[in-house]
Protein backbone atom coordinates (compact mmCIF):
# COMPACT_ATOMS: atom_id res chain seq x y z
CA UNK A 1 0.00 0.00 0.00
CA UNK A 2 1.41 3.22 -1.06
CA UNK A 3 1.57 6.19 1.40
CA UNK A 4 -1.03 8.12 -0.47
CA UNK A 5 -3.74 5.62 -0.45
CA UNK A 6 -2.79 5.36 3.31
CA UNK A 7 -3.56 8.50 3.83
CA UNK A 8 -6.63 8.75 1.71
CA UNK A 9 -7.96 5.50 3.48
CA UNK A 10 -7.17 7.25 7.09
CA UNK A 11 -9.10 10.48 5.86
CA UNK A 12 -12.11 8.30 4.72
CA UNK A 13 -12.56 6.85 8.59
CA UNK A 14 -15.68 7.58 9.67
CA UNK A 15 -15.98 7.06 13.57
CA UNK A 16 -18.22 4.26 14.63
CA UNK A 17 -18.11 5.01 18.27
CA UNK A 18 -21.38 6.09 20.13
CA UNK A 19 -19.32 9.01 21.67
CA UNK A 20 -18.46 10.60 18.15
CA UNK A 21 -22.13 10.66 17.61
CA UNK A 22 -24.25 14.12 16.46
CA UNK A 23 -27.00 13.19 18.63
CA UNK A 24 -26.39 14.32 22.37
CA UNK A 25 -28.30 11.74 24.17
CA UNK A 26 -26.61 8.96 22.73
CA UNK A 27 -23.44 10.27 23.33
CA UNK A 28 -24.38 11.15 26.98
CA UNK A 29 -26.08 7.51 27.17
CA UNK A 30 -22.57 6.11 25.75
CA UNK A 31 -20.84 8.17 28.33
CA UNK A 32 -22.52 7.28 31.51
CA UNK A 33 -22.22 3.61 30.25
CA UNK A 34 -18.09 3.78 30.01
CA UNK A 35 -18.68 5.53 33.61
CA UNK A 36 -21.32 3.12 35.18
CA UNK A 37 -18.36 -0.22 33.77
CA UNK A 38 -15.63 2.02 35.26
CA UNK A 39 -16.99 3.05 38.55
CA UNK A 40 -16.21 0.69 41.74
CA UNK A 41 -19.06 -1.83 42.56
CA UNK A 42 -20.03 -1.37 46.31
CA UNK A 43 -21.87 -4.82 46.76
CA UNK A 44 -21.67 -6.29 49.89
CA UNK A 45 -19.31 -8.72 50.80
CA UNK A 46 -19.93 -11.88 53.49
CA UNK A 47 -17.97 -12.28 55.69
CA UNK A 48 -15.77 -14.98 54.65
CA UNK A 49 -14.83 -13.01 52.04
CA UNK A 50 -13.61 -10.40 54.07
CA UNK A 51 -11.91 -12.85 56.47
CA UNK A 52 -10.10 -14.25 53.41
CA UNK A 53 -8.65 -11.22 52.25
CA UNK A 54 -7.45 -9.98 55.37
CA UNK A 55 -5.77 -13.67 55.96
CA UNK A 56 -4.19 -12.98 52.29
CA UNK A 57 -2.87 -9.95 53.33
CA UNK A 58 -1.42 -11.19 56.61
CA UNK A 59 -0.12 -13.46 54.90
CA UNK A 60 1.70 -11.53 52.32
CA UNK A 61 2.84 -9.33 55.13
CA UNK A 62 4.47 -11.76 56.79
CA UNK A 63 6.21 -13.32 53.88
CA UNK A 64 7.71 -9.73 53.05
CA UNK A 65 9.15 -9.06 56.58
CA UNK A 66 10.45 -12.46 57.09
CA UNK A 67 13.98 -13.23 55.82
CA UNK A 68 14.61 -14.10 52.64
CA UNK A 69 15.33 -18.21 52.04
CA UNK A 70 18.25 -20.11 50.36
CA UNK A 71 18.16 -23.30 49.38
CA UNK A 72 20.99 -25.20 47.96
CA UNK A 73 20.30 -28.64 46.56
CA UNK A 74 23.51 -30.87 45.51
CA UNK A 75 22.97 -34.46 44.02
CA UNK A 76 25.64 -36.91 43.75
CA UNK A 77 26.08 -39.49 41.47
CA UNK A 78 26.57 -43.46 42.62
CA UNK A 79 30.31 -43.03 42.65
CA UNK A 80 30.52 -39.97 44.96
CA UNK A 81 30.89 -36.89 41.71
CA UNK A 82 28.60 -33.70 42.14
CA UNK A 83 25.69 -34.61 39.07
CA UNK A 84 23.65 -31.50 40.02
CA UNK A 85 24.10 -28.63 41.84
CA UNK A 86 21.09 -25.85 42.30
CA UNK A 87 21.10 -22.81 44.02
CA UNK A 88 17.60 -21.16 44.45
CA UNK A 89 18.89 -17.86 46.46
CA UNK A 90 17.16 -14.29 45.58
């Protein structure tokens, strides 16, 4: 494709898009739909949900302030020679 034709194609778009529309209430009816999807749901939650997520946070909290873990794994062969060695440090 040359870059004329491009650029003819690209002025030939026509938006699609409920927002670009003429009419105002169906752009304001588009708009308050992208706002409604956006907007945090406040439903309520049981409570073993809640409990959950604060038991994945303590969690997580304790993981982070704990020390970090090293493990070092060495596997020998039959006669006594290092086969693997693995070190799964930060």
């Amino acid at each position: 494709m040359t870059e004329r034709s491009a650029l003819s194609e690209l002025a030939g778009l026509v938006a699609r898009s409920p927002l670009a529309s003429s009419n105002e209430a169906v752009r304001r009816r588009a708009l308050n739909g992208l706002v409604a999807r956006m907007a945090p749901h406040s439903q309520r939650r049981s409570v073993g949900e809640l409990l959950s997520a604060v038991l994945a946070l303590s969690a997580r909290t304790r993981r982070v302030a704990l020390p970090p873990v090293a493990v070092d794994i060495d596997v020998f062969s039959p006669d006594g020679c290092r086969a693997v060695e693995l070190d799964l440090g930060r």
